[in-house]
Structures are given as structure tokens and as C-alpha cells.
C-alpha atoms as a PDB file:
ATOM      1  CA  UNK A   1      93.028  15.458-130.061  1.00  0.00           C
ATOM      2  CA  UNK A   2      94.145  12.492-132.268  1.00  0.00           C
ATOM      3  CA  UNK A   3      97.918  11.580-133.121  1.00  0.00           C
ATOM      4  CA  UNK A   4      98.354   9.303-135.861  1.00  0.00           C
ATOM      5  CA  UNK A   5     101.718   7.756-134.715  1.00  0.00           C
ATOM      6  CA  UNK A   6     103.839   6.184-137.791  1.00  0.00           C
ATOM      7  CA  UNK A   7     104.844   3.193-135.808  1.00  0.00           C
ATOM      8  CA  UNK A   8     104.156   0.762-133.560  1.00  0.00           C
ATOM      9  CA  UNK A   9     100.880   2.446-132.926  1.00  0.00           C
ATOM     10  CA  UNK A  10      99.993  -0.441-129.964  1.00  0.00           C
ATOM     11  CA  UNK A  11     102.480   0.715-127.944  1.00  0.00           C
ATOM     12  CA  UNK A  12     101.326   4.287-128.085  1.00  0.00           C
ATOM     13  CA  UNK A  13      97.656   3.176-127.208  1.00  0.00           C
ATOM     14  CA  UNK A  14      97.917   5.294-124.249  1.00  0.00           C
ATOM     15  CA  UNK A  15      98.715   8.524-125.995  1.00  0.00           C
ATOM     16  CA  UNK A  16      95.011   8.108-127.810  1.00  0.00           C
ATOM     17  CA  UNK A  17      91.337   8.556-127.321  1.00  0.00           C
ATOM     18  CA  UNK A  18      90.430   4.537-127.752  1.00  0.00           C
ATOM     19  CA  UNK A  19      87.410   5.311-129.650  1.00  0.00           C
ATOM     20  CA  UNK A  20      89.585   7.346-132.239  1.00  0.00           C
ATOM     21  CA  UNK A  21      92.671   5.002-132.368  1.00  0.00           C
ATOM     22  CA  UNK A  22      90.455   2.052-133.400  1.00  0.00           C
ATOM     23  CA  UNK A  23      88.695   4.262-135.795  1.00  0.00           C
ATOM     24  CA  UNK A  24      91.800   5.266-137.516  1.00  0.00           C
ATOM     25  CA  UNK A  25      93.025   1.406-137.599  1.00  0.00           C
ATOM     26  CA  UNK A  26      90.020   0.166-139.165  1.00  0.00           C
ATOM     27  CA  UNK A  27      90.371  -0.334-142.928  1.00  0.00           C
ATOM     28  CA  UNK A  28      87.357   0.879-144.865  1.00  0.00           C
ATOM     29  CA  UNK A  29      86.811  -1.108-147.330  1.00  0.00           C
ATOM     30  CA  UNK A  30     102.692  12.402-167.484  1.00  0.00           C
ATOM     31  CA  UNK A  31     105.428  14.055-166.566  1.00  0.00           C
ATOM     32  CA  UNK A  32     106.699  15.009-163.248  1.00  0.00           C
ATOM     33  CA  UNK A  33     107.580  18.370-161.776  1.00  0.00           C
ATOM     34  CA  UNK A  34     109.894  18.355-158.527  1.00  0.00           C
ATOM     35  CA  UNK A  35     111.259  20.829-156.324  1.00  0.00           C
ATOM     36  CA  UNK A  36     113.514  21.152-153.096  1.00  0.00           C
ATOM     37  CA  UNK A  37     114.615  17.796-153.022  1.00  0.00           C
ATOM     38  CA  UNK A  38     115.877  18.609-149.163  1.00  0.00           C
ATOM     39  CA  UNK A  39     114.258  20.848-147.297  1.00  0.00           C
ATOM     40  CA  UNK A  40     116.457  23.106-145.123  1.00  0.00           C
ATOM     41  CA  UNK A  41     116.114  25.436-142.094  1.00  0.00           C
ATOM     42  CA  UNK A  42     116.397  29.214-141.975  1.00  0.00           C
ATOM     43  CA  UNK A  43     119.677  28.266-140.303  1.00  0.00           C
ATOM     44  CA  UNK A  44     120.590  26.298-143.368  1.00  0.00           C
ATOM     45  CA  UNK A  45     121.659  23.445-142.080  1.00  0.00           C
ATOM     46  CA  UNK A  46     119.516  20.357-143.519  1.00  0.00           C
ATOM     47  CA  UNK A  47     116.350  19.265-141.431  1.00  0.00           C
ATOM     48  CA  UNK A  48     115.096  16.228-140.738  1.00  0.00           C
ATOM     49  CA  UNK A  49     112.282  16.308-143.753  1.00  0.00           C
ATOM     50  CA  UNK A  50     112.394  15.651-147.116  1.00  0.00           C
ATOM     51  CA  UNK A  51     110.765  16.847-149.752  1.00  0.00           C
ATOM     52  CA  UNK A  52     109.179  16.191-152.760  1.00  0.00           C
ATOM     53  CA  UNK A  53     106.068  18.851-155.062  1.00  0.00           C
ATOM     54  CA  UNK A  54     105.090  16.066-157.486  1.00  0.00           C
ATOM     55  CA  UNK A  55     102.991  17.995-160.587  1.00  0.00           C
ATOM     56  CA  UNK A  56     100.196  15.790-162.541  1.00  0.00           C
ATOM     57  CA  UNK A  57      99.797  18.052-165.828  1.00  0.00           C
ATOM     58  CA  UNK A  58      95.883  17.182-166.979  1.00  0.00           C
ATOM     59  CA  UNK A  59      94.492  18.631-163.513  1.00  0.00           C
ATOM     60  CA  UNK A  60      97.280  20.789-162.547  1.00  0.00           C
ATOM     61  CA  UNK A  61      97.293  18.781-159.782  1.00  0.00           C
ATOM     62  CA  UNK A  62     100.291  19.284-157.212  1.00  0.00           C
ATOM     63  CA  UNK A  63     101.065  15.942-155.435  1.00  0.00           C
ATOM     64  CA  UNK A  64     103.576  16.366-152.005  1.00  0.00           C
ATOM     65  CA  UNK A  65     106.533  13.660-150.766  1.00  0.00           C
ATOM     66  CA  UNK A  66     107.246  13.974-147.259  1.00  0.00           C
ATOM     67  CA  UNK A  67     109.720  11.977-144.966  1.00  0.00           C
ATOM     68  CA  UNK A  68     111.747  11.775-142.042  1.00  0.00           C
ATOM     69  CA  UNK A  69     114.739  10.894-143.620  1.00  0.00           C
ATOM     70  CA  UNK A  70     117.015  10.666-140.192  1.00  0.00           C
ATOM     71  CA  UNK A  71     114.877   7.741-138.915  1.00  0.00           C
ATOM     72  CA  UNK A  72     116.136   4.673-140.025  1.00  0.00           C
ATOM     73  CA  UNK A  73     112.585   3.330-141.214  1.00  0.00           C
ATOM     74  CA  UNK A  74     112.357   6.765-143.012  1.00  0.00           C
ATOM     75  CA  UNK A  75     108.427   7.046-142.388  1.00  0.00           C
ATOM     76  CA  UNK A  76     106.903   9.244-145.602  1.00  0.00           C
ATOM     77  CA  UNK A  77     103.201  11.094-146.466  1.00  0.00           C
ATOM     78  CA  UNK A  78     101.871  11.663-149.942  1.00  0.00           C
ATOM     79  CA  UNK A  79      99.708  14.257-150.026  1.00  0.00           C
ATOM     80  CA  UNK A  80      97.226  14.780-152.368  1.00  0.00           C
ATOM     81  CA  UNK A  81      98.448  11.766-154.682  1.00  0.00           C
ATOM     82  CA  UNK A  82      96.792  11.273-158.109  1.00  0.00           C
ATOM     83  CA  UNK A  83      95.424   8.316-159.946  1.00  0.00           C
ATOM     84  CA  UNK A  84      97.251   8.766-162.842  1.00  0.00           C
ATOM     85  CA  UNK A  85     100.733   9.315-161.095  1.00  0.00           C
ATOM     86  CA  UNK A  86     100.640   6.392-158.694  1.00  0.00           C
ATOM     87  CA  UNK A  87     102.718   4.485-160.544  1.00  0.00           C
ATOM     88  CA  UNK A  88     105.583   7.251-160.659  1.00  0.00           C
ATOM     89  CA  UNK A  89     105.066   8.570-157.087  1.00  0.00           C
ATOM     90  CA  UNK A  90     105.646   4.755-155.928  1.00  0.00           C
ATOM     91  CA  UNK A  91     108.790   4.269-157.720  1.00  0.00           C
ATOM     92  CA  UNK A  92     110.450   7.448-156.761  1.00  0.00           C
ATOM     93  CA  UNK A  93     109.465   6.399-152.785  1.00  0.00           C
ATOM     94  CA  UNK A  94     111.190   3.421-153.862  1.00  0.00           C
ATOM     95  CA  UNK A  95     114.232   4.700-155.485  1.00  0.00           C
ATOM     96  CA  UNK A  96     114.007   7.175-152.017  1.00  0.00           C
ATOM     97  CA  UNK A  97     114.051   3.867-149.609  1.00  0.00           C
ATOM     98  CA  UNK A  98     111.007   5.239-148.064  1.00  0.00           C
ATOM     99  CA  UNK A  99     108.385   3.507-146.034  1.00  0.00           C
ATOM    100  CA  UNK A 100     105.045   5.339-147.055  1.00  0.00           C
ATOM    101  CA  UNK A 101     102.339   5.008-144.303  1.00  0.00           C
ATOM    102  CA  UNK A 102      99.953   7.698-144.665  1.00  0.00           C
ATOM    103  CA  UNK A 103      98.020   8.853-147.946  1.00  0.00           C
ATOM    104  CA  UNK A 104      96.265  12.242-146.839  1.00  0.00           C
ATOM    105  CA  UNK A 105      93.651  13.989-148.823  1.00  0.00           C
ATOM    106  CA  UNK A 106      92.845  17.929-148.452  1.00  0.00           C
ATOM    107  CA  UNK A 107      89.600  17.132-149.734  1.00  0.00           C
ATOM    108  CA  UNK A 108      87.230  15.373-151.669  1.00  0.00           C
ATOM    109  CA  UNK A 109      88.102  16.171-155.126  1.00  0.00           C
ATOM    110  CA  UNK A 110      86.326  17.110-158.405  1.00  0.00           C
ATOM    111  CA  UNK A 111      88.493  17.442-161.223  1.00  0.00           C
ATOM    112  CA  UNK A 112      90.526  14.103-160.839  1.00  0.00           C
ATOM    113  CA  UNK A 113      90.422  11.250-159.325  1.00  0.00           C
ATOM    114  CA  UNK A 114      92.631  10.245-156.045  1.00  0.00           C
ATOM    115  CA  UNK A 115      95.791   8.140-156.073  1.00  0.00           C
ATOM    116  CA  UNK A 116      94.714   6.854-152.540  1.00  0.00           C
ATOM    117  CA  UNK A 117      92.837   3.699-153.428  1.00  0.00           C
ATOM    118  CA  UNK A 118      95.430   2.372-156.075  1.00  0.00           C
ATOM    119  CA  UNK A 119      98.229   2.910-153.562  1.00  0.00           C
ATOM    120  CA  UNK A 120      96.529   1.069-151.017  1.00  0.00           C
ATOM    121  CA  UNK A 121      95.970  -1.897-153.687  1.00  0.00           C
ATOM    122  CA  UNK A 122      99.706  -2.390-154.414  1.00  0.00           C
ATOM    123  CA  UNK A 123     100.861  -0.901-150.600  1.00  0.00           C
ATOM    124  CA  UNK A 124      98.124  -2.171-148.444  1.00  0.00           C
ATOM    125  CA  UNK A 125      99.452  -0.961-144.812  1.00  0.00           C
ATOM    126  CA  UNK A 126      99.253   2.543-146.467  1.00  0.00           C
ATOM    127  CA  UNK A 127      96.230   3.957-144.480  1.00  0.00           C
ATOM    128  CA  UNK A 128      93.896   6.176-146.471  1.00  0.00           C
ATOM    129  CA  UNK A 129      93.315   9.695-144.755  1.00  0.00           C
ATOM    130  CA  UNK A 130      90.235  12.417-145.176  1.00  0.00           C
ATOM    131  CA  UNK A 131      88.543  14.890-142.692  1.00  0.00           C
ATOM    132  CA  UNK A 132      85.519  13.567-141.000  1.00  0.00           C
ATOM    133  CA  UNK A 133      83.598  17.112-141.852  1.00  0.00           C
ATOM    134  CA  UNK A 134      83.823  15.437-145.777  1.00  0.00           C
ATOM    135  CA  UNK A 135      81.798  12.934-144.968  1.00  0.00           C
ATOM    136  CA  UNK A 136      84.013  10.385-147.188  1.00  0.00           C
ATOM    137  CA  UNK A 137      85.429   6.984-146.055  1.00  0.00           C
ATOM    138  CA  UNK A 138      88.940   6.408-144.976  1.00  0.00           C
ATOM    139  CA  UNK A 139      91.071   4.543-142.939  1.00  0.00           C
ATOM    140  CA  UNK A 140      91.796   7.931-140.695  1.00  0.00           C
ATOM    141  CA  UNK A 141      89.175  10.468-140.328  1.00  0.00           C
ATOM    142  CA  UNK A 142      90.648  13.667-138.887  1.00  0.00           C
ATOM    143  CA  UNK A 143      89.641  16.755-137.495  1.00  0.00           C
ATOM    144  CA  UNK A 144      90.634  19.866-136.713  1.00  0.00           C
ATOM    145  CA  UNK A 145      93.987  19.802-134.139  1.00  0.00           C
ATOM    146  CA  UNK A 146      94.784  15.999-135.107  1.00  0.00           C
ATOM    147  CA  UNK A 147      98.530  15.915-135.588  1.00  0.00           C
ATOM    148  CA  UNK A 148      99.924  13.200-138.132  1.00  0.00           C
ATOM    149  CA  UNK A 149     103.371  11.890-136.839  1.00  0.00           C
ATOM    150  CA  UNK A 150     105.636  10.554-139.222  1.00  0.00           C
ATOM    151  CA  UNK A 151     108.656   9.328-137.362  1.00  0.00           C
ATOM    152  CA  UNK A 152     109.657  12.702-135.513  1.00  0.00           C
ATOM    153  CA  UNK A 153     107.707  14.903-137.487  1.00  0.00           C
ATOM    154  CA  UNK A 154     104.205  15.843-137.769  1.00  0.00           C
ATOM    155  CA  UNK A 155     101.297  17.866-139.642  1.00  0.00           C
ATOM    156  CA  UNK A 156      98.532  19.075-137.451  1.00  0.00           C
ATOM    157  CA  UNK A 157      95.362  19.352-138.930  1.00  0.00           C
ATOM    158  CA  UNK A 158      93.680  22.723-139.838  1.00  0.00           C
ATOM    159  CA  UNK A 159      89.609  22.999-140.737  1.00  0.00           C
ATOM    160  CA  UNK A 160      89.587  25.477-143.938  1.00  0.00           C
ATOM    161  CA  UNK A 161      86.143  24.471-145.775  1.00  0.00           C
ATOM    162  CA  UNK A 162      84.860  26.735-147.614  1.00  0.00           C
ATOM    163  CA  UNK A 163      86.057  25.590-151.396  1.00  0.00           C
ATOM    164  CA  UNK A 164      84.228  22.479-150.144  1.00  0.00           C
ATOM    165  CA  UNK A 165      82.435  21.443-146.570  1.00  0.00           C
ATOM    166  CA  UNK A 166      85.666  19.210-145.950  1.00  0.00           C
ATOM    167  CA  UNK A 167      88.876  20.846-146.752  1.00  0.00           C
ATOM    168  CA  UNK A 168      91.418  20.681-144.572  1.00  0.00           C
ATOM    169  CA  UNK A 169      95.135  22.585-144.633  1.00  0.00           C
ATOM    170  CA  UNK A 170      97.882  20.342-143.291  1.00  0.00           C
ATOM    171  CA  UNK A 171     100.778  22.396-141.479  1.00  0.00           C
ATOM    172  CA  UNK A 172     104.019  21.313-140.291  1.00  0.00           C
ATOM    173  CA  UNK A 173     104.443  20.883-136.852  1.00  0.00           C
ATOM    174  CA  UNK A 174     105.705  23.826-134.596  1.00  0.00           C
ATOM    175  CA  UNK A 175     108.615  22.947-132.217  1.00  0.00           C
ATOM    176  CA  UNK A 176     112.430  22.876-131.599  1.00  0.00           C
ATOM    177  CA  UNK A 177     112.635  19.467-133.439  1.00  0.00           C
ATOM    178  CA  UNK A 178     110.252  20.753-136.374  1.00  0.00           C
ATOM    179  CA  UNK A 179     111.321  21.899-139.776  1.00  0.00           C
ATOM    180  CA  UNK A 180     111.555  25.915-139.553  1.00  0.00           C
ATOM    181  CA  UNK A 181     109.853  28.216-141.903  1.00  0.00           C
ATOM    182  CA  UNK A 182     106.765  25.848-141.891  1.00  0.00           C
ATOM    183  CA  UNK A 183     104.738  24.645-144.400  1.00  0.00           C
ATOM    184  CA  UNK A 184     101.270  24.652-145.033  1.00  0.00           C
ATOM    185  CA  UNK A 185      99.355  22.255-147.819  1.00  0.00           C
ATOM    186  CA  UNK A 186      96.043  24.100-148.198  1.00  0.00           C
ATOM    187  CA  UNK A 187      94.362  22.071-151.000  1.00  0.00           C
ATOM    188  CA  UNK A 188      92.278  24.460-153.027  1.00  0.00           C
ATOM    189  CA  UNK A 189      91.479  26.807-149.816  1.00  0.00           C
ATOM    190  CA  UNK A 190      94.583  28.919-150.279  1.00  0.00           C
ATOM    191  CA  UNK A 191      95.952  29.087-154.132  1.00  0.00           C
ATOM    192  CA  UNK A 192      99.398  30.935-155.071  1.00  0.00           C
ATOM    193  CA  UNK A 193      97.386  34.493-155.855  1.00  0.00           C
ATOM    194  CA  UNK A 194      93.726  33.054-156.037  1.00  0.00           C
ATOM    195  CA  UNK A 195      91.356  30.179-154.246  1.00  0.00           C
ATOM    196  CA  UNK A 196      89.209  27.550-155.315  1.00  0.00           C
ATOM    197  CA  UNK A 197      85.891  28.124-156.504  1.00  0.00           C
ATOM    198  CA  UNK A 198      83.030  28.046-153.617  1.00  0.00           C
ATOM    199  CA  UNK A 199      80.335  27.038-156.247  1.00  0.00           C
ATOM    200  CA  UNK A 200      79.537  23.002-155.479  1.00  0.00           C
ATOM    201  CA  UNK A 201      80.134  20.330-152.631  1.00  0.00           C
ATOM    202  CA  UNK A 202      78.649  22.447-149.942  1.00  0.00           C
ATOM    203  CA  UNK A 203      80.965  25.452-150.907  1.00  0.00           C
ATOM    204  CA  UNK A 204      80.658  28.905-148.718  1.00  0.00           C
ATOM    205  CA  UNK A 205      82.722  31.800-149.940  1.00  0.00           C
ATOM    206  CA  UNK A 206      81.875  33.577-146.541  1.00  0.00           C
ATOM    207  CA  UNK A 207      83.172  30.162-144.833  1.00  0.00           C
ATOM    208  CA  UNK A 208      86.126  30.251-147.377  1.00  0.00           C
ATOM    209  CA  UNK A 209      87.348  34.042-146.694  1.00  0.00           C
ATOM    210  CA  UNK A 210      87.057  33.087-142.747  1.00  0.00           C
ATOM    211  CA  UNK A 211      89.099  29.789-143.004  1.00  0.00           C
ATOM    212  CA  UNK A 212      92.165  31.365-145.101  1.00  0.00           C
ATOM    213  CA  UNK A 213      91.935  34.432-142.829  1.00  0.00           C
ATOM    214  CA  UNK A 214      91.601  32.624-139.173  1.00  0.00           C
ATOM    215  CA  UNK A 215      93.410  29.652-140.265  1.00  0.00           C
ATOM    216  CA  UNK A 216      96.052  30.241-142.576  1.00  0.00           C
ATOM    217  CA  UNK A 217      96.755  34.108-142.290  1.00  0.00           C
ATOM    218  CA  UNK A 218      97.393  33.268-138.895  1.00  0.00           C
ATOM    219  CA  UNK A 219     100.419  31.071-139.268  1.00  0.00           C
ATOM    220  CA  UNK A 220     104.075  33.007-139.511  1.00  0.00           C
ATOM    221  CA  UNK A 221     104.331  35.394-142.412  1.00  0.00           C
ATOM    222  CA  UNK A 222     107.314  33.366-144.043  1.00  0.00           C
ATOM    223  CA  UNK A 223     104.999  29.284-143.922  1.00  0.00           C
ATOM    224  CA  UNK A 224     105.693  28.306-146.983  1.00  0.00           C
ATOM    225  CA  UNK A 225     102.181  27.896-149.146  1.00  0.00           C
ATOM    226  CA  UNK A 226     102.111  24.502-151.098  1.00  0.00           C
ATOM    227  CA  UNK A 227      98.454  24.735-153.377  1.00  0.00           C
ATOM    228  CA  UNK A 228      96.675  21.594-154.548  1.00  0.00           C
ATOM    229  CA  UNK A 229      96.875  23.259-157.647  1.00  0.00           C
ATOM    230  CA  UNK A 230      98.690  26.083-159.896  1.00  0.00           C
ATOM    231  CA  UNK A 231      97.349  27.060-163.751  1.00  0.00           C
ATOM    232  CA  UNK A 232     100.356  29.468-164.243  1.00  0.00           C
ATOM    233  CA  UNK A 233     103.474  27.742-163.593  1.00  0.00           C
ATOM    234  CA  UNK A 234     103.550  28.976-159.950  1.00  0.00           C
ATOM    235  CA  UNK A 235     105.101  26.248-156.936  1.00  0.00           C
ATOM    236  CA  UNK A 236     104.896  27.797-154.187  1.00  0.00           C
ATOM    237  CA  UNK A 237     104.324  31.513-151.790  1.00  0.00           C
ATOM    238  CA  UNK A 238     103.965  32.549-148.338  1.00  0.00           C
ATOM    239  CA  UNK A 239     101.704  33.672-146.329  1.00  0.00           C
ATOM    240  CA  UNK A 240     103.237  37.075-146.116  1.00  0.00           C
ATOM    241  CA  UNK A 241     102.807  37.211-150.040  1.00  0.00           C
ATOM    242  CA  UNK A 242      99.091  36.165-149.970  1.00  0.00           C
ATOM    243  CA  UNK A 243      98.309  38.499-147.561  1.00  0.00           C
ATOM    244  CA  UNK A 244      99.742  41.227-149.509  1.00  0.00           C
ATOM    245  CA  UNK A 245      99.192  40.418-152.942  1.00  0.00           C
ATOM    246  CA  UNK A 246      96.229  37.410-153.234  1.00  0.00           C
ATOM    247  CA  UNK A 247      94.039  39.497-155.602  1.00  0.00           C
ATOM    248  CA  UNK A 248      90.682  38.064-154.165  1.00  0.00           C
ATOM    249  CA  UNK A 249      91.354  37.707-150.215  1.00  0.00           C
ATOM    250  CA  UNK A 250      92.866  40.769-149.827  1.00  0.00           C
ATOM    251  CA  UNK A 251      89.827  42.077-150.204  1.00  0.00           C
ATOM    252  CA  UNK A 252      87.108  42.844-147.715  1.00  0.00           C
ATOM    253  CA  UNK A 253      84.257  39.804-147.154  1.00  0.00           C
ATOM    254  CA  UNK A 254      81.843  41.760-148.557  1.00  0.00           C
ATOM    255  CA  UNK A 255      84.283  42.432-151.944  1.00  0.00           C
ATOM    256  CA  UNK A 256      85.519  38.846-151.799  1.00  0.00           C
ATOM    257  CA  UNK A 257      81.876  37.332-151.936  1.00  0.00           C
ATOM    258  CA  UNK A 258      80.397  39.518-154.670  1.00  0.00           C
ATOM    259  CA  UNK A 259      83.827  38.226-156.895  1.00  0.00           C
ATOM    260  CA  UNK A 260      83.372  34.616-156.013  1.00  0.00           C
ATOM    261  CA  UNK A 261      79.504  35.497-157.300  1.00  0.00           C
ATOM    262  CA  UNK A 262      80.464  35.932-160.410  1.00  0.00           C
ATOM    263  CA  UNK A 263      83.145  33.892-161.280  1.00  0.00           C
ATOM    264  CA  UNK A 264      80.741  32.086-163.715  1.00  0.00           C
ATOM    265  CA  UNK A 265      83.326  29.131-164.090  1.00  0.00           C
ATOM    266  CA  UNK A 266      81.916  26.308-166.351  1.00  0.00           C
ATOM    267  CA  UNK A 267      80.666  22.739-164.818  1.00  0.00           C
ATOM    268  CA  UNK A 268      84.007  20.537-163.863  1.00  0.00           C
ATOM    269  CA  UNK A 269      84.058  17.857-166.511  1.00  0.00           C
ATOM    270  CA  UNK A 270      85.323  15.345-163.762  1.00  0.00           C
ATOM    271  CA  UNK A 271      82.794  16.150-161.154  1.00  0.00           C
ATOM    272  CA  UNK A 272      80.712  13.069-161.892  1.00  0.00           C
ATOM    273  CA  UNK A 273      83.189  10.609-161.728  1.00  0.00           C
ATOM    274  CA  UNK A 274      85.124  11.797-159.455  1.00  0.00           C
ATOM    275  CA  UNK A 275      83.256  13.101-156.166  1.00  0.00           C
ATOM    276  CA  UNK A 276      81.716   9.710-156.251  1.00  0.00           C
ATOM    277  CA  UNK A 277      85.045   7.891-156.256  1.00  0.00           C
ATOM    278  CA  UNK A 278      86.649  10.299-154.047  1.00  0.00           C
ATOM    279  CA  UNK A 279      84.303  10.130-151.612  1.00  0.00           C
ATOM    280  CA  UNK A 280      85.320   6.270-150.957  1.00  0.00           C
ATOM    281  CA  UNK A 281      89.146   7.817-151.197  1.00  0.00           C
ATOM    282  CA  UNK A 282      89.258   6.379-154.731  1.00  0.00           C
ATOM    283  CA  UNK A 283      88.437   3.106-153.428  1.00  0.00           C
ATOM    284  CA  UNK A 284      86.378   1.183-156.315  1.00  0.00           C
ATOM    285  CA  UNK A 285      86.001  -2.453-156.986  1.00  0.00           C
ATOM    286  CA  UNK A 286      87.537  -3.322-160.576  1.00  0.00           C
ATOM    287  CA  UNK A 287      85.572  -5.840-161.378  1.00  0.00           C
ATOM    288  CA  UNK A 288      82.030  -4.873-160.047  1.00  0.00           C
ATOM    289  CA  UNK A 289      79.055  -7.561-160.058  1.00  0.00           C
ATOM    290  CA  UNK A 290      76.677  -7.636-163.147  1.00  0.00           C
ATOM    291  CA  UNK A 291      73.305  -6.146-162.285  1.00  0.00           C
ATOM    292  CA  UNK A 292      70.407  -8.415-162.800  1.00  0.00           C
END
């Protein structure tokens, strides 16, 4: 199992398999919408995390702010982070006084294009981070189990493809130290009441109904469910809700296929810019050679 440590990763060399740490350490070359500016425990006294649900209005696109704000280098993850919105995510970790390290994707996207790539041009000790199922280049390549450490806290790293061959669901940690109900970012696996399509980039609706159902309806009935995306003005459920009230995987896997059949969604308009971009973490060069 990988742990991406948020600092001073030498001196946790020991804590990592040395093929993976040198892996992860290797650099491969509108308007906002916020919520729950602290999050707090069932308890209700405040945790350790902070938190940010960023919205990018073309795509629908929910971008997520964490941090450990108790650590006094106050370590953060975007999650998710659009092209288009880099600009205003930066300035608000800025105005924030955090120290972003990690850029995580869910997935290799089709309907926009990442924020990863920019942020690493103006940030460049931001690493980049995508599962190694995608098959896309990043900085970290994770898999299923990994757990992402930012200061005290941490996501582990759940395998949910299904929408596509790579998603992954990032879940805060489980502990004593750990922000309590959890949270789980589940890309376009898990939507509030729906799921992303299963119709492109190796999609499976059979894999899809098995991923939300081993790996998501599994977690605590009150993990709070943060979607890549939302068409209705929805932010956020639980698992408890999806499991009673999702329209489509509340159904049987036989009833849940034939739906996803005949969807008949039209052709994403960004697919062909950017899968290809994605799949690089939105790294392109701006000022490419002339052919000749």
C-alpha cells in the first residue's frame, strides 16, 4: 500500500515501497459555488479539515478544497480542479494561507478539461495525481488502498470504474484523529440520485453497479457523498440516501443495465479535446513545434 506523505517525504522513505515512492516523486513531464467553509464533527466541535465544494458552471463541474488547517504548514488537496477555475481556486488557497501539494483526479475526464497541468505551471511542487488503472500520466499513480496524507489527515483510495476503466472514489480517512461522518468524492461513479454514463472510455455498467455497491454502499450510511458533478442544483447526499432513493442503483443489476442501455445520451462535445489532454493530467505544451 502507498502513502503519499505531505511532507518531508525523505524522511518517511521507510514507511514506502521504494519502487512506488520514486514513482510518485518523479515529475511526468465563472462563478464560484462554496459550501461548509469548516467542516465539523458529529460532536460539533470543529475538526481538523477544511473545506471548500468549488462549482465550475459550463460542465457542472464540482471542484473540492481540502486542508489541515491545525498544522502550521496547513497542507491542502484540490480535487477535481478545472481549467477554467485555476485562477480562482489559487487565489482563494491563497487568501486561505494554504500550502497546496496534491492535485487529485477521479478520472480521466470528457466534458472539460483538468485544472491539474495549469496549477502545476504556476505551483510547480504541486504533484499531479491519477489512478494507474487510467492509464494517464501523473506525478502519483494510485491504486486501490493508497492513502493520501495531508498533514494529519488522509484519503484512501477506492477502485470504482465502471463510468470509465479508471475512476477512483477518494474517502476520508477512518480513525480517532479523522474527520467523523466521512466523506467520499466519487467522481462520476456515484451522482446525488443518478451515475455517470457507462457508454465510452472502457465504461461497464455491470462494473459500475458493482463498484458503487461493494465500494461505496459499503462505507457508513451517514459518508457524506461529494459528486464530480450535479445538473440540478444538488451539493451533496449520503450514502444512506443513495441507497434508498438513487433511482438507477437501487435497482437490481439486471434493471440497472437494461436503463444504462438506453440512456441514448448524445456524443460529449468535449470528448476530443479533452480525453487527450486529460490523459497527460492536462499537461500540454503551449507553444508546440511546427510540423514539417
Amino acid at each position: 500500500m502507498l502513502k503519499l506523505l505531505s511532507l518531508n517525504p525523505i524522511s518517511n522513505l521507510t514507511h514506502l515501497g521504494f519502487s512506488r515512492f520514486l514513482n510518485c516523486n518523479k515529475i511526468i513531464t465563472g462563478k464560484s459555488r462554496m459550501a461548509s467553509s469548516l467542516y465539523t464533527t458529529s460532536c460539533g466541535q470543529a475538526s481538523k479539515l477544511l473545506f471548500r465544494q468549488l462549482f465550475e458552471k459550463e460542465s457542472c463541474t464540482y471542484t473540492y478544497l481540502l486542508a489541515d488547517a491545525s498544522h502550521p504548514q496547513k497542507p491542502a488537496v484540490l480535487i477535481d480542479p478545472v481549467d477554467k477555475t485555476v485562477e480562482r481556486d489559487l487565489a482563494l488557497i491563497k487568501d486561505l494561507g494554504l500550502k497546496l501539494i496534491y492535485a487529485l483526479n477521479t478520472h480521466v475526464h470528457a466534458d472539460h478539461v483538468t485544472g491539474t497541468g495549469l496549477i502545476k505551471s504556476k505551483v510547480p511542487d504541486v504533484k499531479s495525481v491519477i489512478s494507474r488503472a487510467s492509464n494517464g500520466k501523473a506525478d502519483c499513480l494510485v491504486e486501490p488502498g493508497d492513502e493520501i496524507f495531508f498533514g494529519d489527515l488522509f484519503l484512501e483510495v477506492r477502485s470504482t470504474p465502471g463510468h470509465t476503466l479508471g475512476c477512483v472514489t477518494y474517502v476520508t480517512g477512518d480513525g480517532p484523529k479523522q474527520p467523523q461522518p466521512r466523506m467520499a468524492f466519487t467522481g462520476d461513479a456515484l451522482l446525488i440520485r443518478g451515475c455517470g454514463r457507462t457508454d465510452f472510455q472502457g465504461g461497464s455498467s455491470v462494473q459500475l453497479y458493482k463498484s458503487v455497491h461493494s465500494q461505496i454502499f459499503t462505507l457508513p450510511k451517514d459518508t457524506l457523498v461529494c459528486p464530480a458533478h450535479d445538473y440540478k442544483g444538488f451539493t451533496v447526499s449520503t450514502v444512506g440516501e443513495e441507497m434508498q432513493y438513487n433511482a438507477r442503483l437501487t435497482k437490481d443489476e439486471e434493471t440497472f443495465t437494461k436503463i444504462m442501455e438506453n440512456l441514448n445520451l448524445p456524443y460529449p462535445k468535449m470528448i476530443d479535446i479533452a480525453v487527450p489532454a486529460n490523459m497527460v493530467c492536462g499537461l500540454q505544451d503551449p507553444n508546440p513545434s511546427a510540423s514539417i
